[in-house]
Protein backbone atom coordinates (compact mmCIF):
# COMPACT_ATOMS: atom_id res chain seq x y z
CA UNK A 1 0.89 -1.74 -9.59
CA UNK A 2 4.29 -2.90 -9.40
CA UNK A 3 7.52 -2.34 -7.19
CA UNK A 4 9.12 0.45 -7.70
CA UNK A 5 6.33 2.76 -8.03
CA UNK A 6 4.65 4.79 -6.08
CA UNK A 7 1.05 4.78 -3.95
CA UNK A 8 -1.08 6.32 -0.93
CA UNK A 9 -2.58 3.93 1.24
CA UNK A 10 -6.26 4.72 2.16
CA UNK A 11 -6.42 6.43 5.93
CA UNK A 12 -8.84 2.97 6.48
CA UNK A 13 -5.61 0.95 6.23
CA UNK A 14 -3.13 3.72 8.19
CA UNK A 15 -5.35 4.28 10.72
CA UNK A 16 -4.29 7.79 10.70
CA UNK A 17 -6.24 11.05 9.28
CA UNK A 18 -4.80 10.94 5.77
CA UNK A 19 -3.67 8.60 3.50
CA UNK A 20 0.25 8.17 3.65
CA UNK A 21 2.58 8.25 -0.07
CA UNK A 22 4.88 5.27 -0.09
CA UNK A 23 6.84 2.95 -2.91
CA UNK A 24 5.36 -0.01 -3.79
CA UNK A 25 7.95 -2.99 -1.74
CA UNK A 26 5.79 -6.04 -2.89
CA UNK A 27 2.74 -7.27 -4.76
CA UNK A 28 1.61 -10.39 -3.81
CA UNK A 29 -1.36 -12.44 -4.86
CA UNK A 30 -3.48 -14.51 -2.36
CA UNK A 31 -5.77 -16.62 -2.36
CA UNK A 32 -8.37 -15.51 -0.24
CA UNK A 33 -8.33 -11.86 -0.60
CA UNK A 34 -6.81 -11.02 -3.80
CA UNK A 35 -3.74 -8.75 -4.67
CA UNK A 36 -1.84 -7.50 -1.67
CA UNK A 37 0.35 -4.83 -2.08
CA UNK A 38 3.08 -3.05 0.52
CA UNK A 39 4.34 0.30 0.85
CA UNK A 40 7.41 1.93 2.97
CA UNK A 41 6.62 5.61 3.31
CA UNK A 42 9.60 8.05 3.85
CA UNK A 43 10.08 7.73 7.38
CA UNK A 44 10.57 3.67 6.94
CA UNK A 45 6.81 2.83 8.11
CA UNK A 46 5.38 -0.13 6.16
CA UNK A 47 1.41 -0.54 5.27
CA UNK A 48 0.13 -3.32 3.33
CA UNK A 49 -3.47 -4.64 2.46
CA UNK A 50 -5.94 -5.18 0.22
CA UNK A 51 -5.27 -3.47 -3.44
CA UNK A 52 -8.58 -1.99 -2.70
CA UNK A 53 -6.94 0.55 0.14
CA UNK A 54 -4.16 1.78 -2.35
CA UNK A 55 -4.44 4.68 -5.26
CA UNK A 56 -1.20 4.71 -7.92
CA UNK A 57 0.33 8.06 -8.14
């Protein structure tokens, strides 16, 4: 993935009922855990974690 597109982050990393659609912000890699990514869904919220938690649309 890459900024600019688009992805739905898992409901395990939202905490809500559903995963939530958002564009990619960043990608990031670290060191301990791998590729990060972040999302801003429509109503401004941000999510980020694991590239595990995320599905490209």
């Amino acid at each position: 993935m890459s900024k600019g597109q688009y992805a739905v982050a898992s409901p395990e990393i939202t905490g809500l009922t559903e995963g939530v659609k958002g564009e990619v912000i960043n990608v990031r890699q670290n060191p301990f855990l791998g590729q990060e990514i972040a999302i801003r869904d429509a109503s401004g919220r941000v999510f980020f974690g694991e590239s595990k938690y995320f599905t490209a649309v």
